[in-house]
C-alpha atoms as a PDB file:
ATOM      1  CA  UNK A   1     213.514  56.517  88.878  1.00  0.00           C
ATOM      2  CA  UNK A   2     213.348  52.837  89.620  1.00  0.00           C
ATOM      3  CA  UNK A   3     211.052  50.004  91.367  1.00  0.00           C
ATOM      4  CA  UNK A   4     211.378  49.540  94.511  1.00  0.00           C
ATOM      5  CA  UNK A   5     212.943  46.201  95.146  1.00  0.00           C
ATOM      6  CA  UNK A   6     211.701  43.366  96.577  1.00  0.00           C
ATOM      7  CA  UNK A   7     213.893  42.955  99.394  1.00  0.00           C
ATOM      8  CA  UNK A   8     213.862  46.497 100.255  1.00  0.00           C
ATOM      9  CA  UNK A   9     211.496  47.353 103.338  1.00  0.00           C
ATOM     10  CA  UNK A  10     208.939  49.255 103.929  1.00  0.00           C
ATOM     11  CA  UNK A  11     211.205  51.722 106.206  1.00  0.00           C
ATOM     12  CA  UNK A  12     214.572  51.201 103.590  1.00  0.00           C
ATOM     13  CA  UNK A  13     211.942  53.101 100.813  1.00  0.00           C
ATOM     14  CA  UNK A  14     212.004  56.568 102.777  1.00  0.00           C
ATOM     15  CA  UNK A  15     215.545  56.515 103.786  1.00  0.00           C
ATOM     16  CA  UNK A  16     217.541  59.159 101.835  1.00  0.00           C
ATOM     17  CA  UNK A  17     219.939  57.004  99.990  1.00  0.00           C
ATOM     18  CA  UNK A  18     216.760  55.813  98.701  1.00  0.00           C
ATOM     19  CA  UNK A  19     214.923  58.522  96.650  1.00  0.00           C
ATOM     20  CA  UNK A  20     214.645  57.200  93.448  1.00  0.00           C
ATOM     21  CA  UNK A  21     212.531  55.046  94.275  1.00  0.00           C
ATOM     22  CA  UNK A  22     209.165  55.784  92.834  1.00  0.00           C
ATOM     23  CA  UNK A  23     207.297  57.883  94.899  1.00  0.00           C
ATOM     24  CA  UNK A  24     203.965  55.430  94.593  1.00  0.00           C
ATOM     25  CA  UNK A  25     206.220  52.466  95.873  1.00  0.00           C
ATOM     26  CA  UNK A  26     207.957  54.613  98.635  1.00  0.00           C
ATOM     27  CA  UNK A  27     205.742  54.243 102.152  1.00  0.00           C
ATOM     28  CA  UNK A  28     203.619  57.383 102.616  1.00  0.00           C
ATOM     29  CA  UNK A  29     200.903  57.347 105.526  1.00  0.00           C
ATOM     30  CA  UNK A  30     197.068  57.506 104.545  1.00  0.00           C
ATOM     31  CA  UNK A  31     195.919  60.907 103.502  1.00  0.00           C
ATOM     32  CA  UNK A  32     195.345  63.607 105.061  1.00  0.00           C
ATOM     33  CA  UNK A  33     191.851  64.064 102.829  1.00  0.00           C
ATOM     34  CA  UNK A  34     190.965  60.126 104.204  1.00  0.00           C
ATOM     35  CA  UNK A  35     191.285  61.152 107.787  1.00  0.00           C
ATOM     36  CA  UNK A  36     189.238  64.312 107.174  1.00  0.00           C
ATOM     37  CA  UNK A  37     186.230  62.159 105.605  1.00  0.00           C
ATOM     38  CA  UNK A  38     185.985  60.230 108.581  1.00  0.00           C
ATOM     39  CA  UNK A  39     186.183  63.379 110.730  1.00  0.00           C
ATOM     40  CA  UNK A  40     182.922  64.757 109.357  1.00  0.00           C
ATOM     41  CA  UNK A  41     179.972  62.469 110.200  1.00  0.00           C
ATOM     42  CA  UNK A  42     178.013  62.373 113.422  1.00  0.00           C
ATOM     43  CA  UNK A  43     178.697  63.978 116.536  1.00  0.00           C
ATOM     44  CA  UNK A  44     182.170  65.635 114.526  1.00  0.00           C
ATOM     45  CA  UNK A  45     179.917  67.020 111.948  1.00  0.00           C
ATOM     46  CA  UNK A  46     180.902  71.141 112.899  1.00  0.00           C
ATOM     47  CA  UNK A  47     183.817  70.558 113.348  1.00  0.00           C
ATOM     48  CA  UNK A  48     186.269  73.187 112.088  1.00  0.00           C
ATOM     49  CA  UNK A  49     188.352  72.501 109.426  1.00  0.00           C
ATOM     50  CA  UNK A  50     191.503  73.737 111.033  1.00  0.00           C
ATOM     51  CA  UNK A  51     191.205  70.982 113.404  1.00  0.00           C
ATOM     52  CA  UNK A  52     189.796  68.691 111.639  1.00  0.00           C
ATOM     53  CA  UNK A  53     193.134  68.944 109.583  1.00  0.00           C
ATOM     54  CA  UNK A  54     195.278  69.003 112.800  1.00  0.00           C
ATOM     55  CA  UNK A  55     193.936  66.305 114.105  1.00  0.00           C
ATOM     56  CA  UNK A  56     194.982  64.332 110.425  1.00  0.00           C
ATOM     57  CA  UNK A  57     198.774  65.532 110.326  1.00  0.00           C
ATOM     58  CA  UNK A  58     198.844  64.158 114.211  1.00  0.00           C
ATOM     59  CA  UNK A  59     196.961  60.628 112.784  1.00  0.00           C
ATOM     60  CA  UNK A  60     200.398  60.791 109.888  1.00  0.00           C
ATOM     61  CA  UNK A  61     202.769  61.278 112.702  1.00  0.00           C
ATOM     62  CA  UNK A  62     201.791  58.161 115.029  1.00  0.00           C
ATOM     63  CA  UNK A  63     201.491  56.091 111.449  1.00  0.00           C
ATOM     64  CA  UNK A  64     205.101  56.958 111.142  1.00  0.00           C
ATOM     65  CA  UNK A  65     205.901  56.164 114.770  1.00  0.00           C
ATOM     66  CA  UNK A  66     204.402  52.528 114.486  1.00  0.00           C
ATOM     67  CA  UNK A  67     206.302  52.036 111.226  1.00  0.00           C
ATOM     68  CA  UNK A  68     209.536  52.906 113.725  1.00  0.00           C
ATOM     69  CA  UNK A  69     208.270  49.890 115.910  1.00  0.00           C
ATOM     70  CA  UNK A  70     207.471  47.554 113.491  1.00  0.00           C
ATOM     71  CA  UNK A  71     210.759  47.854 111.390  1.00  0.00           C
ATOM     72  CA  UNK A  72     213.675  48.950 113.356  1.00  0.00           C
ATOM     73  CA  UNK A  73     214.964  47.587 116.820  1.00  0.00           C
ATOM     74  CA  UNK A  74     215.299  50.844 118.790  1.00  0.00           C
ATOM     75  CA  UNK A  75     217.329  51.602 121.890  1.00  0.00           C
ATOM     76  CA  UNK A  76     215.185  51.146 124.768  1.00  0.00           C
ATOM     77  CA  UNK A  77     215.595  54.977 125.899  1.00  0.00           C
ATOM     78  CA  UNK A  78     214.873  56.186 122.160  1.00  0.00           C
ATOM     79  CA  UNK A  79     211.576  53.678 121.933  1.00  0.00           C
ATOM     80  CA  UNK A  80     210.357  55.244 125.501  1.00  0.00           C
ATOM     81  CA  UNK A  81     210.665  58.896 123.768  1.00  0.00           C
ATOM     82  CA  UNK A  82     208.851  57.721 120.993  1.00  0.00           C
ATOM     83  CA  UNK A  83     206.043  55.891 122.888  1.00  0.00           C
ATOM     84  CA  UNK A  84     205.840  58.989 125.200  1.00  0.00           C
ATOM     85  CA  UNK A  85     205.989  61.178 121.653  1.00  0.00           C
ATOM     86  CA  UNK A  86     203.030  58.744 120.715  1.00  0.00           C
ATOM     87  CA  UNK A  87     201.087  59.261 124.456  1.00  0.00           C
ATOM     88  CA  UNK A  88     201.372  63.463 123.764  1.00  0.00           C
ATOM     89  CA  UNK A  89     200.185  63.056 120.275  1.00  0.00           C
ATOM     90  CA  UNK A  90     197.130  60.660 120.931  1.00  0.00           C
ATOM     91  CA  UNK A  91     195.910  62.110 123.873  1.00  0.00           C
ATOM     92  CA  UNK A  92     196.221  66.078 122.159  1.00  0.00           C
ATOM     93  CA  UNK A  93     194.060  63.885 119.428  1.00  0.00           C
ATOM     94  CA  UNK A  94     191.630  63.014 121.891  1.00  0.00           C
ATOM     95  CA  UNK A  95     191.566  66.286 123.706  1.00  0.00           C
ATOM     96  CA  UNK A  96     190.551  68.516 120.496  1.00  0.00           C
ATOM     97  CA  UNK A  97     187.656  65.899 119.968  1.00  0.00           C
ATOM     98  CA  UNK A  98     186.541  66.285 123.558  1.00  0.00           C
ATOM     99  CA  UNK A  99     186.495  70.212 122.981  1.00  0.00           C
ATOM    100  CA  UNK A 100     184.415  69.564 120.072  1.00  0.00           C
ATOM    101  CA  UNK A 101     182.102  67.685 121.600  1.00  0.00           C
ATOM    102  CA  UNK A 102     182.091  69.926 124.698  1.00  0.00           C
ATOM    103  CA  UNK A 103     181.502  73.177 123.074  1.00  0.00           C
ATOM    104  CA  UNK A 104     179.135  71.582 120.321  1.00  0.00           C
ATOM    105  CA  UNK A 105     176.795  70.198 123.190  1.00  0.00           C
ATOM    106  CA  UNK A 106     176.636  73.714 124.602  1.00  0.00           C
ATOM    107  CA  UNK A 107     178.839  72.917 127.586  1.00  0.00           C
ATOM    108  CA  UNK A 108     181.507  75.776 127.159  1.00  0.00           C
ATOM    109  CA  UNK A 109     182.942  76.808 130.387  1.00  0.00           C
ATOM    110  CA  UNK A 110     182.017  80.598 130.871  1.00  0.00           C
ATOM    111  CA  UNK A 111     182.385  83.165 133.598  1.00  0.00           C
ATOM    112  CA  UNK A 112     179.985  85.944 134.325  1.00  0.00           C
ATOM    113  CA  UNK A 113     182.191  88.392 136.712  1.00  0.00           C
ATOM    114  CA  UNK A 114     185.429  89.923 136.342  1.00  0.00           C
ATOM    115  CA  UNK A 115     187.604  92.095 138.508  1.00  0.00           C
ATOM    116  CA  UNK A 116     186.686  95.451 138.729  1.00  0.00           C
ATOM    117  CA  UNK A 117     189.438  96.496 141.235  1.00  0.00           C
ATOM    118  CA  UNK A 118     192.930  94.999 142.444  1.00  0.00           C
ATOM    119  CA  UNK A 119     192.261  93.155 145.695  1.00  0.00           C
ATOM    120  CA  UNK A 120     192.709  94.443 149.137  1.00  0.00           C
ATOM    121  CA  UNK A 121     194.620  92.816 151.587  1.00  0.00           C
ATOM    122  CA  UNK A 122     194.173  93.792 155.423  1.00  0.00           C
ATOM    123  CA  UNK A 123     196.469  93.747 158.408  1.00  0.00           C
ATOM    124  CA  UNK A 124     198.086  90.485 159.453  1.00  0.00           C
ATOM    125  CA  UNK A 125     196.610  89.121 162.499  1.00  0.00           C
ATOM    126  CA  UNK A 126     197.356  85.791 164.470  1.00  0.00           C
ATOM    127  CA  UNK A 127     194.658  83.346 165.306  1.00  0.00           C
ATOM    128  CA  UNK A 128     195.557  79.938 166.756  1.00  0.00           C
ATOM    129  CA  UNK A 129     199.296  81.045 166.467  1.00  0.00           C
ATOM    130  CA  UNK A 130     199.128  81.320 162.888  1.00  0.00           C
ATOM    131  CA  UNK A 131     199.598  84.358 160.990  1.00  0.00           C
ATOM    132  CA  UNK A 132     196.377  85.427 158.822  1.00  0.00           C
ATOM    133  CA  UNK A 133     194.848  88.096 157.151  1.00  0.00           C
ATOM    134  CA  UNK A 134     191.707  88.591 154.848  1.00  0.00           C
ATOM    135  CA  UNK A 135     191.630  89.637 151.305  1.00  0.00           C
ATOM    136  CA  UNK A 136     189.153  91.493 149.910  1.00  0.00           C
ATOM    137  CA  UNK A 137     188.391  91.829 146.207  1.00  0.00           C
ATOM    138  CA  UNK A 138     185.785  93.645 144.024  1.00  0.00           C
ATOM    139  CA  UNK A 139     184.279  92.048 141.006  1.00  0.00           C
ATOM    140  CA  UNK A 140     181.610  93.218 138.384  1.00  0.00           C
ATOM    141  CA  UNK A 141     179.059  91.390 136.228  1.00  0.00           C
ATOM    142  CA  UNK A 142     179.885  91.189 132.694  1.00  0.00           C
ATOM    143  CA  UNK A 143     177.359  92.256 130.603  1.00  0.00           C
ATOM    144  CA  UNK A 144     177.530  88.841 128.559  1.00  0.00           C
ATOM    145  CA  UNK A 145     179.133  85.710 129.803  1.00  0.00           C
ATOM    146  CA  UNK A 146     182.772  85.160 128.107  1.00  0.00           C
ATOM    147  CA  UNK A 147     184.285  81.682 127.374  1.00  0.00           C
ATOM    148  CA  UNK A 148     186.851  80.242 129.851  1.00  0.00           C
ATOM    149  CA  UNK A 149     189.171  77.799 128.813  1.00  0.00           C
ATOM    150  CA  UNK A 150     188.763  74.208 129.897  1.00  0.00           C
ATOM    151  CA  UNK A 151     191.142  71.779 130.610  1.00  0.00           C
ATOM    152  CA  UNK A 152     191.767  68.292 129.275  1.00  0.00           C
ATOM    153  CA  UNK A 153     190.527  67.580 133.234  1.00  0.00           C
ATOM    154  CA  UNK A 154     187.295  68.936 132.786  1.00  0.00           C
ATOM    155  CA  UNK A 155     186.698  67.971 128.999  1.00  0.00           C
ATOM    156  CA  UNK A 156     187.138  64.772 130.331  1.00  0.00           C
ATOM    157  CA  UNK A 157     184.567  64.832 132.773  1.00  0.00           C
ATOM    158  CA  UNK A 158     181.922  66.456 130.898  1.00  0.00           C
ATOM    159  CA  UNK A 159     182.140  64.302 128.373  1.00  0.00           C
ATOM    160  CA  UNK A 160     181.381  61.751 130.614  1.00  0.00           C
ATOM    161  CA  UNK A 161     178.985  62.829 132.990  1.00  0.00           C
ATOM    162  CA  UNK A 162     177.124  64.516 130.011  1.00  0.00           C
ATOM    163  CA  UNK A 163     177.246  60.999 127.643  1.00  0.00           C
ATOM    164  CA  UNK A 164     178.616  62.789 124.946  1.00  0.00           C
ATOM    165  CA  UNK A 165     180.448  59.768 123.886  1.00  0.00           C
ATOM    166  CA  UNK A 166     178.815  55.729 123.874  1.00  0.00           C
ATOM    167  CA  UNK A 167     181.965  53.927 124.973  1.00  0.00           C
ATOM    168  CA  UNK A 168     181.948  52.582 128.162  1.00  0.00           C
ATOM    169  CA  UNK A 169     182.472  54.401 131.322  1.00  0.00           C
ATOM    170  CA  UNK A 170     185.519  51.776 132.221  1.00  0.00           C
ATOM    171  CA  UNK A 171     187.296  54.241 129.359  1.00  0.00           C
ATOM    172  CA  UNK A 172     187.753  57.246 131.478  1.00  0.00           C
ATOM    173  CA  UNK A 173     189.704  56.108 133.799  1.00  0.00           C
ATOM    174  CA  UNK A 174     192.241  55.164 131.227  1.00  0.00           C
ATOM    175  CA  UNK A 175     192.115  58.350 129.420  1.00  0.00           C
ATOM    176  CA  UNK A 176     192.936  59.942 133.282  1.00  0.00           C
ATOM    177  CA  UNK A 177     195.870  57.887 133.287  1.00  0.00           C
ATOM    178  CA  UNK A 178     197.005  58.782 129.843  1.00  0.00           C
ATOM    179  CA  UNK A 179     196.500  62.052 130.696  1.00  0.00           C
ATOM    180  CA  UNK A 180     199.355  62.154 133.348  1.00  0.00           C
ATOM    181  CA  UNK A 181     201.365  60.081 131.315  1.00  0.00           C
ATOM    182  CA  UNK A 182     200.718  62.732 128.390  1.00  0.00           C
ATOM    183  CA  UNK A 183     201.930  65.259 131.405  1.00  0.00           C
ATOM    184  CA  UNK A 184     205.664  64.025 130.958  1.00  0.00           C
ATOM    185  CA  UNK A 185     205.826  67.009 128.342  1.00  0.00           C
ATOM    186  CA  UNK A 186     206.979  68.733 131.420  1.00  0.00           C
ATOM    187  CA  UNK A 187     210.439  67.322 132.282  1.00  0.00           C
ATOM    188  CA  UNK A 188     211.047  68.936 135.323  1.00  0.00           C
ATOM    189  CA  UNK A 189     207.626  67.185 136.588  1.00  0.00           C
ATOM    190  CA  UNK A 190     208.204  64.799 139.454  1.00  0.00           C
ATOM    191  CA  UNK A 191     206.034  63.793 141.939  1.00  0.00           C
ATOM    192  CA  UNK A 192     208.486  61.035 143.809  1.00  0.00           C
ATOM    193  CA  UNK A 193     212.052  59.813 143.828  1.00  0.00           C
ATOM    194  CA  UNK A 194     212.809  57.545 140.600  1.00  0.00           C
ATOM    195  CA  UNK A 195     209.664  59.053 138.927  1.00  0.00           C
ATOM    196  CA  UNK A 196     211.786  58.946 134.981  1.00  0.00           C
ATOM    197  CA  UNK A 197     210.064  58.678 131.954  1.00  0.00           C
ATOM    198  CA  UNK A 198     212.095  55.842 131.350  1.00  0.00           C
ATOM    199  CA  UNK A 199     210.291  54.310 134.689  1.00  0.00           C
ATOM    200  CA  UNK A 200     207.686  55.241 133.913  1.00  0.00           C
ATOM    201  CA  UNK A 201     206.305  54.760 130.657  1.00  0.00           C
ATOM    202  CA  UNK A 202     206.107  51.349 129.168  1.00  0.00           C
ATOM    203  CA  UNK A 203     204.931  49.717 125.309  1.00  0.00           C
ATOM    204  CA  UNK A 204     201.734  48.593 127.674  1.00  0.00           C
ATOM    205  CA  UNK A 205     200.804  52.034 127.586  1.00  0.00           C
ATOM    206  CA  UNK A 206     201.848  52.666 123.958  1.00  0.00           C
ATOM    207  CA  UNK A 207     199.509  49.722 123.264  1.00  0.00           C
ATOM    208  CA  UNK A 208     197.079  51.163 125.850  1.00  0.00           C
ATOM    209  CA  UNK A 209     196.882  54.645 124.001  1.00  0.00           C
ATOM    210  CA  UNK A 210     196.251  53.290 120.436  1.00  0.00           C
ATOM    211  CA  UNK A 211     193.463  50.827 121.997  1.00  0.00           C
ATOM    212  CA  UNK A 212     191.516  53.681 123.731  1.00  0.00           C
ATOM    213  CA  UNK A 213     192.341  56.478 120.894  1.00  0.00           C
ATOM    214  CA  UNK A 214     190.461  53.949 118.312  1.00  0.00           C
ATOM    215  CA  UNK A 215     187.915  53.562 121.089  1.00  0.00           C
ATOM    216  CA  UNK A 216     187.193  57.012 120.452  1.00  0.00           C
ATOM    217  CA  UNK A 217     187.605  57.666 117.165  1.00  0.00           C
ATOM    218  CA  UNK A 218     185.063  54.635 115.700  1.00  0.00           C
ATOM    219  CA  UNK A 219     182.681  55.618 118.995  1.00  0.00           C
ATOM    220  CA  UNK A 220     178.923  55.226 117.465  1.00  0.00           C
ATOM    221  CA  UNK A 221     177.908  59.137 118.186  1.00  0.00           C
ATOM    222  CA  UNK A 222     180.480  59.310 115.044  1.00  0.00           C
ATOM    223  CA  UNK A 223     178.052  57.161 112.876  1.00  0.00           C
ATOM    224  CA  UNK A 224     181.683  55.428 112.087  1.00  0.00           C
ATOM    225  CA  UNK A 225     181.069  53.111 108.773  1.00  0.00           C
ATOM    226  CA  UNK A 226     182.462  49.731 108.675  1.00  0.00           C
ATOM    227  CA  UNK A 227     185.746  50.478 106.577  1.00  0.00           C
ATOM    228  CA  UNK A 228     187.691  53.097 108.435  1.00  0.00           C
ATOM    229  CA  UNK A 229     191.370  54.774 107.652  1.00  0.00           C
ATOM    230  CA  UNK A 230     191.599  54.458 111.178  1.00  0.00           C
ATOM    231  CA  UNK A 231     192.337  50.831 111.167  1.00  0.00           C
ATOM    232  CA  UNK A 232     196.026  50.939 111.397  1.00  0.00           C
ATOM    233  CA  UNK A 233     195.685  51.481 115.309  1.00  0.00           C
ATOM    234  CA  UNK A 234     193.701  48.469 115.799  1.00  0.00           C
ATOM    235  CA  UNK A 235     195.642  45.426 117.835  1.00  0.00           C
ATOM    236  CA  UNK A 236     196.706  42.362 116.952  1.00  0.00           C
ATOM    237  CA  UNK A 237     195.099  39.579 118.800  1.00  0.00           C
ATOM    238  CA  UNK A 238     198.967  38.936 120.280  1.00  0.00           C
ATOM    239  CA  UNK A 239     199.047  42.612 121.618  1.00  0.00           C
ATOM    240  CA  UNK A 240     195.182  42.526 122.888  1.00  0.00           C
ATOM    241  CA  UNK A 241     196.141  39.473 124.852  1.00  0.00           C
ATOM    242  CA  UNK A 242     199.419  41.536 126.383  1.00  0.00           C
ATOM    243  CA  UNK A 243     196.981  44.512 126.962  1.00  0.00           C
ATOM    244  CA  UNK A 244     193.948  42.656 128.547  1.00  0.00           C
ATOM    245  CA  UNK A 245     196.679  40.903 131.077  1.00  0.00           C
ATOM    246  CA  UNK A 246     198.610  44.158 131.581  1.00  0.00           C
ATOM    247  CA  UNK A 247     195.447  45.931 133.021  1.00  0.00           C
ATOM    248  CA  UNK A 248     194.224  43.074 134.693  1.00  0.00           C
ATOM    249  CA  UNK A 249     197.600  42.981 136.442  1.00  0.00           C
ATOM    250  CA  UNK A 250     197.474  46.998 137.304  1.00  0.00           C
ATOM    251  CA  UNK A 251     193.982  46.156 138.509  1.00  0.00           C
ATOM    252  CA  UNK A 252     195.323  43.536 140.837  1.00  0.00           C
ATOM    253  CA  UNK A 253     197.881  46.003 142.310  1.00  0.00           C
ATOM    254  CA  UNK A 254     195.277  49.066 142.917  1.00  0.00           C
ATOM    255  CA  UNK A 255     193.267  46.598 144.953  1.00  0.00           C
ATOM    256  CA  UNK A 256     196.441  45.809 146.939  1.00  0.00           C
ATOM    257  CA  UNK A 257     197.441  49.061 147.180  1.00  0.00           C
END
């Protein structure tokens, strides 16, 4: 085993060519166990520890995908896939704390009535000059309520409109338009002609993501302390100045629009 070298960067010290260097000197993101002690106090306390853990090994991966940023110049393409890799990964990151917070605050989606017989549809008739009929179904009560599952749309908005989090309400909208961004999982999703991920994701939103995911992560129902392992998501002033005229710009437009 030998020293790393001084001219060797951060990225050269995990490439394969490059394993003897010593492991201590080799770049490694922040522990999984350092994530997971911030992921306990406050509103998170409950938490299970599955996700808790999930939510750590997602916090490695977008480490990893800064360290891409910061040290290699990437193919335009390649650096959309990896800010769109970085959108899915955030916003998933957000989503599991939302269902926390959701189900924790007693706000689990539930139904009380199921179908008790397949539905029955009647004979077509025309009204207007359209063709209609009626279908008729038959439920039954449940004798206890069962869970539904909620979607990130939802856990969005009861999170809000309950308070469940302190950051401003100027936040949700944002995480809204993350959320369709985080959509692009879904390739054969288009909504209009030239509608590309490589159209339509930009580093604005990869510096939009990390801005609003830190929002959330340091938020004060999380009794956050002053030193946090989250702090390699935080801006530069340089990138906060890009951000806070990038928004003010899409702002602009919406009001044109």
């Amino acid at each position: 085993m030998i020293h790393r070298p001084d001219d060797m960067t951060v990225f050269e010290s995990i490439l394969e060519t490059n394993t003897d260097v010593y492991y201590s000197e080799r770049w490694h993101p922040i522990a999984v166990s350092s994530f997971e002690s911030e992921l306990k106090s406050g509103a998170l306390y409950g938490m299970s520890k599955e996700v808790r853990k999930n939510i750590a090994y997602a916090l490695q991966y977008l480490e990893y995908i800064q360290l891409q940023f910061e040290e290699i110049h990437l193919h335009d393409i390649i650096a959309m896939h990896l800010i769109k890799n970085y959108i899915i990964t955030a916003m998933g990151i957000i989503e599991a704390i939302f269902h926390h917070l959701v189900v924790s605050g007693g706000y689990q989606k539930k139904e009380s009535w199921e179908d008790a017989a397949k539905p029955v549809h009647t004979n077509i008739f025309f009204e207007d000059g359209v063709k209609k009929k009626y279908v008729i179904s038959v439920e039954k009560e449940l004798n206890t309520p069962r869970d539904v599952q909620m979607d990130f749309e939802y856990l969005i908005n009861k999170v809000q409109e309950k308070k469940l989090l302190s950051m401003s309400s100027k936040a949700y909208p944002q995480i809204k338009r993350l959320k369709r961004l985080r959509n692009k999982v879904h390739l054969h999703l288009v909504r209009h002609e030239n509608d590309t991920d490589y159209m339509g994701i930009s580093f604005d939103d990869y510096l939009l993501v990390r801005y609003i995911l830190l929002i959330v992560l340091r938020d004060k129902k999380f009794s956050p302390k002053q030193k946090t392992f989250f702090a390699f998501l935080q801006l530069d002033e340089k990138q906060l100045k890009r951000l806070a005229e990038y928004l003010k710009k899409d702002q602009e437009d919406s009001g044109n629009g």
